[in-house]
Protein backbone atom coordinates (compact mmCIF):
# COMPACT_ATOMS: atom_id res chain seq x y z
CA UNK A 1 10.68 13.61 -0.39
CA UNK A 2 12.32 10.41 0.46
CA UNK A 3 15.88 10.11 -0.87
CA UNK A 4 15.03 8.44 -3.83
CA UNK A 5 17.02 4.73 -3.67
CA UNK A 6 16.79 4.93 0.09
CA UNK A 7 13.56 3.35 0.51
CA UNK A 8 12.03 0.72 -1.88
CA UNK A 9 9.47 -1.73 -1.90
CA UNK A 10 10.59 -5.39 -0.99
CA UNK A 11 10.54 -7.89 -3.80
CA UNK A 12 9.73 -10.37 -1.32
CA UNK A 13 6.07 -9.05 -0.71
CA UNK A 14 7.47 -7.59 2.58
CA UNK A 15 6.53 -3.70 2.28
CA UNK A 16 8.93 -0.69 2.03
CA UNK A 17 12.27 -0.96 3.80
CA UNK A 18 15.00 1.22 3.96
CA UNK A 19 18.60 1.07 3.54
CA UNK A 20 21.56 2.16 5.15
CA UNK A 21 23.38 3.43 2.26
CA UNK A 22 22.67 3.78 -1.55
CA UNK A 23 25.23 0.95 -2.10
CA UNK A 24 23.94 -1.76 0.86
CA UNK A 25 20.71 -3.76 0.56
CA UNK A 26 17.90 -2.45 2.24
CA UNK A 27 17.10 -4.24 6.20
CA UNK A 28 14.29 -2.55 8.42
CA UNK A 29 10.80 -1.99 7.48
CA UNK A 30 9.73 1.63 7.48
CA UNK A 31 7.10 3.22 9.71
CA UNK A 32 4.25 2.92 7.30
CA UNK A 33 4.84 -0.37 6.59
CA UNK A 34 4.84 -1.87 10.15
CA UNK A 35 1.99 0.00 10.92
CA UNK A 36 -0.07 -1.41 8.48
CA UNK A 37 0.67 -5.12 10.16
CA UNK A 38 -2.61 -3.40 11.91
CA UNK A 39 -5.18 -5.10 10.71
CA UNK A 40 -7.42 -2.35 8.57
CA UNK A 41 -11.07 -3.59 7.14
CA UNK A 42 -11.64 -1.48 3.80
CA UNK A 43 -14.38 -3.62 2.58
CA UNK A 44 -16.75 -1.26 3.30
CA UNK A 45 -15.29 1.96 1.71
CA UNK A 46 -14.39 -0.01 -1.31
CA UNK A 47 -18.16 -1.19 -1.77
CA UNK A 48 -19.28 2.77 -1.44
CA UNK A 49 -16.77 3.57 -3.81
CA UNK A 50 -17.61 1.05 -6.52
CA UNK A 51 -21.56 1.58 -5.96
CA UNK A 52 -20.76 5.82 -6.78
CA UNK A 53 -18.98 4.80 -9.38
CA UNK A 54 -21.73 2.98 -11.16
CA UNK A 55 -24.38 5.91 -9.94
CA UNK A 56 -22.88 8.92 -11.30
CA UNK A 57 -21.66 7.07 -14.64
CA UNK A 58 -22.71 9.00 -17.30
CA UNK A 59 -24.24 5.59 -19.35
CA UNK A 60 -26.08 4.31 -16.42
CA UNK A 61 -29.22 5.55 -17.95
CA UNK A 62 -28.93 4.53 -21.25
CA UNK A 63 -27.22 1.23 -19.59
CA UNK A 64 -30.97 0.33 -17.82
CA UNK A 65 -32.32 -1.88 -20.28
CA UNK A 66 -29.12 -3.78 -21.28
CA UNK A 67 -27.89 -6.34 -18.98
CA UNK A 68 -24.81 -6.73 -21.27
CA UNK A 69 -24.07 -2.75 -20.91
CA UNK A 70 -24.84 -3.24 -17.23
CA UNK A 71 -22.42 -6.16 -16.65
CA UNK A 72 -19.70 -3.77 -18.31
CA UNK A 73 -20.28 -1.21 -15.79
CA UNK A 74 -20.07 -3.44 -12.77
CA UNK A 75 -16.74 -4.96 -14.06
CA UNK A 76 -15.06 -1.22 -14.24
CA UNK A 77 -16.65 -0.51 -10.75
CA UNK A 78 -14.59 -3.38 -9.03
CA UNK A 79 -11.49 -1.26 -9.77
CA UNK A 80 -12.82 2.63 -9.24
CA UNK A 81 -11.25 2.23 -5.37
CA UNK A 82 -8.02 1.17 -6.78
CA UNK A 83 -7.94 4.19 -9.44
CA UNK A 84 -9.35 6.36 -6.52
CA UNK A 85 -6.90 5.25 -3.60
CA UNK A 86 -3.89 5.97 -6.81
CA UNK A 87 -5.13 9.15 -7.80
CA UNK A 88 -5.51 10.52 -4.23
CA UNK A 89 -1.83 8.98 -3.14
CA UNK A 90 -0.26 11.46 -5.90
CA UNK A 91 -2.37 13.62 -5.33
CA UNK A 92 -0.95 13.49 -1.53
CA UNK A 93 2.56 13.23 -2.79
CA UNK A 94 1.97 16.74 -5.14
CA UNK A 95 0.91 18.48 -1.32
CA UNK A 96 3.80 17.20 0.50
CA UNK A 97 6.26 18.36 -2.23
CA UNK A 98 4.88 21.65 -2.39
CA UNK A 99 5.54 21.39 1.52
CA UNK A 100 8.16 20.44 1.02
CA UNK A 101 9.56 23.29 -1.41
CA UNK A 102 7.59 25.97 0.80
CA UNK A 103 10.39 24.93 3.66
CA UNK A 104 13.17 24.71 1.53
CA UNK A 105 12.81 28.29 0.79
CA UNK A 106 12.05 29.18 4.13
CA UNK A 107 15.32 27.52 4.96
CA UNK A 108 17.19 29.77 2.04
CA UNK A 109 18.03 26.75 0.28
CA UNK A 110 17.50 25.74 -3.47
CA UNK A 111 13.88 25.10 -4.13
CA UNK A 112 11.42 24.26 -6.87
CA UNK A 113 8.04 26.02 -5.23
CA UNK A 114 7.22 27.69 -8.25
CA UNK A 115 7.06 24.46 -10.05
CA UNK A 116 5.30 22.64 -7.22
CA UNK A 117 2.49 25.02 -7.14
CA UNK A 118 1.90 24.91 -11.03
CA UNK A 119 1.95 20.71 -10.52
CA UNK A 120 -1.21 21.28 -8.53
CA UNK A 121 -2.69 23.99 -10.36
CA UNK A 122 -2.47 22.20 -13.62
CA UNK A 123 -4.12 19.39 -11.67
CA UNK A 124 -7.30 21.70 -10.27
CA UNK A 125 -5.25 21.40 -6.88
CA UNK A 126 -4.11 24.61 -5.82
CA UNK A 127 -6.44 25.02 -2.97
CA UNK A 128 -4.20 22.49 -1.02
CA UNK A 129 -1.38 25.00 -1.51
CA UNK A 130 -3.03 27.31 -0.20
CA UNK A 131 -4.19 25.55 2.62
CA UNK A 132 -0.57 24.69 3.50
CA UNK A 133 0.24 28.34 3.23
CA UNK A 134 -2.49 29.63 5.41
CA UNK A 135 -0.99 26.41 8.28
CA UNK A 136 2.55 28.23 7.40
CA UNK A 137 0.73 31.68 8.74
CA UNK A 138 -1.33 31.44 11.00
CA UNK A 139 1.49 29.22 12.98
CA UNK A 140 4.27 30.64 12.63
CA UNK A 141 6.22 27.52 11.41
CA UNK A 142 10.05 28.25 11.66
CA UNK A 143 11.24 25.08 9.50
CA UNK A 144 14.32 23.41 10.94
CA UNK A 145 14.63 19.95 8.64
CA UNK A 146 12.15 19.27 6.21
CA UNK A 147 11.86 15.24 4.77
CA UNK A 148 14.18 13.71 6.83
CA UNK A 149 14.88 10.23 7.03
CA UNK A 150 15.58 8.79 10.69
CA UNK A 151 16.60 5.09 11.55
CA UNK A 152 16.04 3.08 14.78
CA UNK A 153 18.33 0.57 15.68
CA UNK A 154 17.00 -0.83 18.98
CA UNK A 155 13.84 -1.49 17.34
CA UNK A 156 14.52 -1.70 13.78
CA UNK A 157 13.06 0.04 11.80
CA UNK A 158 13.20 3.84 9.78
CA UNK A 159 11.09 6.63 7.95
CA UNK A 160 10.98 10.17 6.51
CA UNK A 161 9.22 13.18 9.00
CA UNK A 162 7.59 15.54 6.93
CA UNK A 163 8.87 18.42 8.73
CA UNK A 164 10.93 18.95 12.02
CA UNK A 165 10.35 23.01 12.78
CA UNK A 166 9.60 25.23 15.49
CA UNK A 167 6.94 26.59 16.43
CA UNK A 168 5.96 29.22 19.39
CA UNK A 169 9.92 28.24 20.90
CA UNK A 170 9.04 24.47 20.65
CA UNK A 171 10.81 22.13 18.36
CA UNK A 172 7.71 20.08 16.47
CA UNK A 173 7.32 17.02 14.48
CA UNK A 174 4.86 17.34 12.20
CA UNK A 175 3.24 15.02 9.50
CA UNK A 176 0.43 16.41 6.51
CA UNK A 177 -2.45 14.44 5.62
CA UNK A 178 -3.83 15.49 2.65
CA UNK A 179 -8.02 15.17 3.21
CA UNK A 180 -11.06 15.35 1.52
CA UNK A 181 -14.01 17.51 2.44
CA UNK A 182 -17.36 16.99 4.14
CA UNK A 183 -20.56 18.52 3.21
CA UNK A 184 -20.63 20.97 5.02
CA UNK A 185 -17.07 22.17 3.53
CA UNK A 186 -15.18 21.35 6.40
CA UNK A 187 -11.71 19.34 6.05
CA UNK A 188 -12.23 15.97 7.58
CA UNK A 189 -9.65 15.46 10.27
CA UNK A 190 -6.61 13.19 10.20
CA UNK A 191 -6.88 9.42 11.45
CA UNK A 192 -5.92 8.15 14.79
CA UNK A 193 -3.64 5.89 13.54
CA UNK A 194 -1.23 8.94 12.62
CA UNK A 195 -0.01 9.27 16.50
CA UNK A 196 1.46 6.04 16.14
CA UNK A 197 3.04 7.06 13.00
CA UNK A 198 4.68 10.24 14.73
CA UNK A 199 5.35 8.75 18.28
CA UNK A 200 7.76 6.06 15.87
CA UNK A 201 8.97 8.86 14.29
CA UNK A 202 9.54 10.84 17.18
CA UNK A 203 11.47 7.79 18.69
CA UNK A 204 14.20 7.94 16.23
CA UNK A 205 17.82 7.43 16.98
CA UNK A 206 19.25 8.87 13.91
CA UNK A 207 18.83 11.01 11.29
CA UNK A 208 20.42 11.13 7.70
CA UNK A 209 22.97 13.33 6.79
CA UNK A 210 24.28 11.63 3.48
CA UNK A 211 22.59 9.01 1.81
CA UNK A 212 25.22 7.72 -0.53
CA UNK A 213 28.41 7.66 2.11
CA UNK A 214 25.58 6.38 4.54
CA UNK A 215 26.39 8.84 7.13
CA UNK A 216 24.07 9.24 9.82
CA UNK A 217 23.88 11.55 12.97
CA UNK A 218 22.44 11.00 16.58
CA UNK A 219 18.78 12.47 16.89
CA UNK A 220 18.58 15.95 17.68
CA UNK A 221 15.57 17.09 18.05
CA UNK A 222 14.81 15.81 21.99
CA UNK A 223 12.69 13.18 23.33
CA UNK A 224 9.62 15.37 24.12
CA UNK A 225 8.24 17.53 21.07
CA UNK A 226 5.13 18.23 19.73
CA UNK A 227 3.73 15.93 17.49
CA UNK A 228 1.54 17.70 15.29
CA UNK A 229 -1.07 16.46 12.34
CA UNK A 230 -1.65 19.05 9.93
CA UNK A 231 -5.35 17.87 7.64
CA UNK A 232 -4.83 19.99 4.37
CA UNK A 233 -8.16 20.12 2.69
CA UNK A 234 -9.41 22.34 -0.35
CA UNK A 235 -11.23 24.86 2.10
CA UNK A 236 -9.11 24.78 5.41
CA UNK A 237 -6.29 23.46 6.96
CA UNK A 238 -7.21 21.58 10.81
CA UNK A 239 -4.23 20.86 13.28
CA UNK A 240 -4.22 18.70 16.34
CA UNK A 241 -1.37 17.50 18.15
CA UNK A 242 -0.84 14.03 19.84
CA UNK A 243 -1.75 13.58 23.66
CA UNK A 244 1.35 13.30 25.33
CA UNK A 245 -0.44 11.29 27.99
CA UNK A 246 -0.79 8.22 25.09
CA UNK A 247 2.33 8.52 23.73
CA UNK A 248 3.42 5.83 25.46
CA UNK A 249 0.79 3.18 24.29
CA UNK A 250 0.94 3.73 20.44
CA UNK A 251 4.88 3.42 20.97
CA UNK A 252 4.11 -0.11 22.93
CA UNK A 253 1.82 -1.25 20.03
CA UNK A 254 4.25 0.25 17.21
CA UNK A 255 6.89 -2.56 19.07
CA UNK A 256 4.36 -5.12 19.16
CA UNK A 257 4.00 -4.33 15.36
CA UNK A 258 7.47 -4.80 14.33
CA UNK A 259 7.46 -8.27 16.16
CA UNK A 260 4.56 -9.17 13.79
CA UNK A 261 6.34 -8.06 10.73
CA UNK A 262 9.50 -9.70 12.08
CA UNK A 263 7.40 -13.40 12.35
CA UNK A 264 6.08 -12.69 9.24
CA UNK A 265 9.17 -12.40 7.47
CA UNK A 266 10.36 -15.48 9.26
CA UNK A 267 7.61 -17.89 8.79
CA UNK A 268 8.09 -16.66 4.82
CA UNK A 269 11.75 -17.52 4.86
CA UNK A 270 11.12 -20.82 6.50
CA UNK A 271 10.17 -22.80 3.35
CA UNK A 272 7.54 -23.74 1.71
CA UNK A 273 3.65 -23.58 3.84
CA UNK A 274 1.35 -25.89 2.16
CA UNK A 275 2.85 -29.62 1.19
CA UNK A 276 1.25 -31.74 -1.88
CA UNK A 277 0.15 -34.83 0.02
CA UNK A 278 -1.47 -37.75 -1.81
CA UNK A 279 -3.20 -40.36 -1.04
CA UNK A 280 -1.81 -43.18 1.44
CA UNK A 281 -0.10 -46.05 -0.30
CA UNK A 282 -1.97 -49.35 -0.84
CA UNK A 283 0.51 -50.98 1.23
CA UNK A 284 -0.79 -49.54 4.20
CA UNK A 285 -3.71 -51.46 4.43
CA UNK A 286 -1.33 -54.31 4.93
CA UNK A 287 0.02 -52.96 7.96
CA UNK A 288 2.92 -50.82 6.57
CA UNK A 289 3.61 -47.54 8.33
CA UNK A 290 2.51 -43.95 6.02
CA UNK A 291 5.27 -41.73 7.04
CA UNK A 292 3.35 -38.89 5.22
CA UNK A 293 0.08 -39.61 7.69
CA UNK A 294 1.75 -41.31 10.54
CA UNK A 295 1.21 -39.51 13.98
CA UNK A 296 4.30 -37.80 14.96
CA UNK A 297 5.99 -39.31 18.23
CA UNK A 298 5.94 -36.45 19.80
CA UNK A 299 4.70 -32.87 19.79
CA UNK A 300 6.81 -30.15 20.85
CA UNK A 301 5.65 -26.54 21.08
CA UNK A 302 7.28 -23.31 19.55
């Protein structure tokens, strides 16, 4: 997983960000969070989620003829997305360790794969394992570097790649979504949005090689490999790789993102937004200038 330390959420309300060292402060955003200066309308998926919450309650039947009772389920509705979205991000985080572990021993080095597999058992989760292991199989995944953290300079930024391996004689990058299932017991596929997340990745001009000397190494791994989204679902695994013919555009975006977060951070360093301003004083109406409402001479754009 990410070297804990490494990366840490910004007390300044400005996302994750990454560091150089374990002993500097931290200074470019990672992947995730300049991809999220995409705008991203949940509205809707947060209403479903809080309506099922309030249909398959167990006390919505006895609830029917009490408004009070009713009110009470409404109010612990508003937050079933937030305790959904939570459990299903450790839920993603228990997959990608056991990942994680299943490359680590791949790789003949210490590893904990025993103890990630009972983490998801004891949860009623092992069917993601062995999703993951059936991906592992029927690929032929040869791992080469599994969590590593990368930095960009030029643009500024850095992040963690689930998995750097090769497969079939090609050198891969390759990121797991952990997914739910649809009806029909098929795993739903991964999002768009993750080429964008692997073309950043795959842009990387570094990798880590020691996180508290805060040595780094030139990027390795070539500028054209296969960027690869793996959906691991309770029934199946589904893989698709990212058109190399759009590369190119989520990379352009990506940059346009990390101007956004840059503006961001600078219009929140620039002071205060939103001035008190009272009313004009009296001696304005006898023809004293209100510096706090007069009309500035002149207007000069940014």
């Amino acid at each position: 997983m990410t070297v804990p330390g490494l990366a840490a959420e910004s007390p300044d309300g400005f996302g994750r960000m990454y560091r150089r060292s374990l002993s500097v402060e931290p200074t470019v955003p990672s992947i995730t969070t300049v991809i999220a200066q995409q705008p991203l309308d949940l509205d809707g998926w947060r209403s479903y989620m809080a309506a099922r919450h309030v249909a398959d309650h167990p006390e919505l039947r006895d609830a029917l003829d009490s408004p009070a009772r009713i009110r009470q389920l409404v109010r612990t509705a508003v937050d079933a997305s937030e305790v959904y979205a939570k459990s299903a991000a450790q839920r993603g985080d228990r997959v990608h360790t056991f990942a994680e572990q299943l490359a680590l021993r791949a790789l003949g080095r210490p590893h904990r794969l025993d103890d990630a597999r009972e983490d998801l058992r004891s949860q009623g989760e092992e069917a993601f394992a062995l999703s993951v292991e059936r991906w592992w199989e029927s690929f032929g995944v040869e791992p080469i570097a599994p969590e590593l953290t990368v930095w960009n300079t030029t643009v500024g930024y850095a992040g963690t790649l689930d998995l750097v391996a090769r497969i079939n004689g090609r050198v891969c990058v390759v990121d797991y979504k952990t997914k739910g299932t649809t009806r029909d017991g098929r795993v739903k596929p991964p999002d768009d949005k993750v080429a964008m997340q692997l073309v950043a990745g795959m842009k990387a001009e570094e990798s880590l090689v020691d996180a508290a000397a805060g040595e780094w190494e030139p990027w390795k791994y070539g500028e054209d490999p296969i960027l690869i989204a793996v959906a691991v679902g309770e029934t199946e695994f589904a893989a698709v790789r990212v058109n190399p013919e759009v590369r190119k555009f989520h990379w352009q975006t990506f940059c346009r993102l990390r101007r956004v977060w840059a503006a961001r951070v600078e219009a929140a360093s620039a002071g205060r937004t939103l001035l008190p301003l009272p009313p004009p004083p009296r001696a304005a109406e006898a023809g004293e200038p209100d510096v706090s409402l007069a009309p500035p001479s002149s207007v000069t754009p940014d």
